[in-house]
Protein backbone atom coordinates (compact mmCIF):
# COMPACT_ATOMS: atom_id res chain seq x y z
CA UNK A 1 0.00 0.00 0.00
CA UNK A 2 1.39 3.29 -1.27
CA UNK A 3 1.06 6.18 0.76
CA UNK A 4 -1.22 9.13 -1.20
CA UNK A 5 0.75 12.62 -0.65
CA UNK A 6 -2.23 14.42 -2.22
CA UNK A 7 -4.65 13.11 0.24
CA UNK A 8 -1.98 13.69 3.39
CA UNK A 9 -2.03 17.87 2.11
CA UNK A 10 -6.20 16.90 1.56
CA UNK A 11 -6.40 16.67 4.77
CA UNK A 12 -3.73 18.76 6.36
CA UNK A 13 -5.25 21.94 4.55
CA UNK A 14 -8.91 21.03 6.01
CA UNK A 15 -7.73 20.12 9.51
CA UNK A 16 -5.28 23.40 9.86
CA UNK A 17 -8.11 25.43 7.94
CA UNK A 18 -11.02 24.53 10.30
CA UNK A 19 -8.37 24.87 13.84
CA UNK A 20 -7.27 28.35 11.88
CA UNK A 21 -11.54 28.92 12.09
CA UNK A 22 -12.22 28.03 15.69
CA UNK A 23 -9.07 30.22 16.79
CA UNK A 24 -9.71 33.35 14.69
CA UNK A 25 -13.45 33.33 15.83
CA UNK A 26 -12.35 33.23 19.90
CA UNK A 27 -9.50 35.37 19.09
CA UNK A 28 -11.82 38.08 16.42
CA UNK A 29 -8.57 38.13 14.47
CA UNK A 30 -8.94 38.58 10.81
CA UNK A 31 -5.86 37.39 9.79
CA UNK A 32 -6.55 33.77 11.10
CA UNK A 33 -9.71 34.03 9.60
CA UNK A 34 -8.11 35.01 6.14
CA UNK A 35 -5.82 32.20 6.25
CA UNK A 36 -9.07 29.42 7.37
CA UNK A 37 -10.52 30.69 4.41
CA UNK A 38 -7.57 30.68 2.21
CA UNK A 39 -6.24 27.02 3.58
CA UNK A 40 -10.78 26.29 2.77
CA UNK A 41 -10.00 27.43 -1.25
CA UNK A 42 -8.26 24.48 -2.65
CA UNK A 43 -9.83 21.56 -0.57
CA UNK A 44 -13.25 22.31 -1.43
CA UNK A 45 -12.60 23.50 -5.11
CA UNK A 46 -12.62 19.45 -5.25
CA UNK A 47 -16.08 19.34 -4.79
CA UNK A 48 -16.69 21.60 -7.66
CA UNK A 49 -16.63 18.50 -9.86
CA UNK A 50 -19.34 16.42 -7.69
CA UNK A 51 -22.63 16.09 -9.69
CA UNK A 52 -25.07 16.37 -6.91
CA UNK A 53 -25.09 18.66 -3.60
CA UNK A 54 -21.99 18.85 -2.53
CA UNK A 55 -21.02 20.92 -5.53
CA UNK A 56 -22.27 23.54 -2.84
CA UNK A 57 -19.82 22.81 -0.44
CA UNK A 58 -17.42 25.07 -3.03
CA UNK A 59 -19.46 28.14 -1.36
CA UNK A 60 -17.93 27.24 2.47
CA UNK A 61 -14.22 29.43 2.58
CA UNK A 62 -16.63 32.47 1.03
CA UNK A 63 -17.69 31.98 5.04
CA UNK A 64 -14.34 33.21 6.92
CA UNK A 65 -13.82 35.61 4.36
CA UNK A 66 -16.94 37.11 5.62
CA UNK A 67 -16.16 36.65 9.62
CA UNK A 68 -13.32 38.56 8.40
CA UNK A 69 -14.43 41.44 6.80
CA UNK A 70 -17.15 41.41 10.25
CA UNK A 71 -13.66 41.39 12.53
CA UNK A 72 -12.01 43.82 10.41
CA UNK A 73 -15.03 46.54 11.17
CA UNK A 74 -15.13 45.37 14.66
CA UNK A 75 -11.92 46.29 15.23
């Protein structure tokens, strides 16, 4: 059994994404919430090619992009 490198980065970038998420919403930092939604962009561009309903899922990063722009204002 091989080992997949494009599925260890997978699910690096989705793990680090979603901790980058839960910190920059306790924290109301923008830049963590920037990079959540950046580390989001290339994950769940995958499911751009599904055929059913998680073709949606492709509209999830726009979400810390907009905590972002909320924290930015906030601040």
């Amino acid at each position: 059994m091989d080992f997949h490198w494009i599925g260890f980065f997978f699910w690096l970038f989705v793990a680090a994404s979603f901790l980058a998420l839960i910190v920059g919403l306790i924290k109301l930092s923008s830049r963590l919430l920037v990079l959540s939604g950046l580390l989001m962009i290339l994950p769940f561009l995958y499911f751009l090619g599904a055929e059913n309903w998680m073709r949606w899922l492709v509209l999830f990063p726009l979400l810390p992009f907009a905590l972002a722009i909320f924290a930015k204002k906030k601040d």
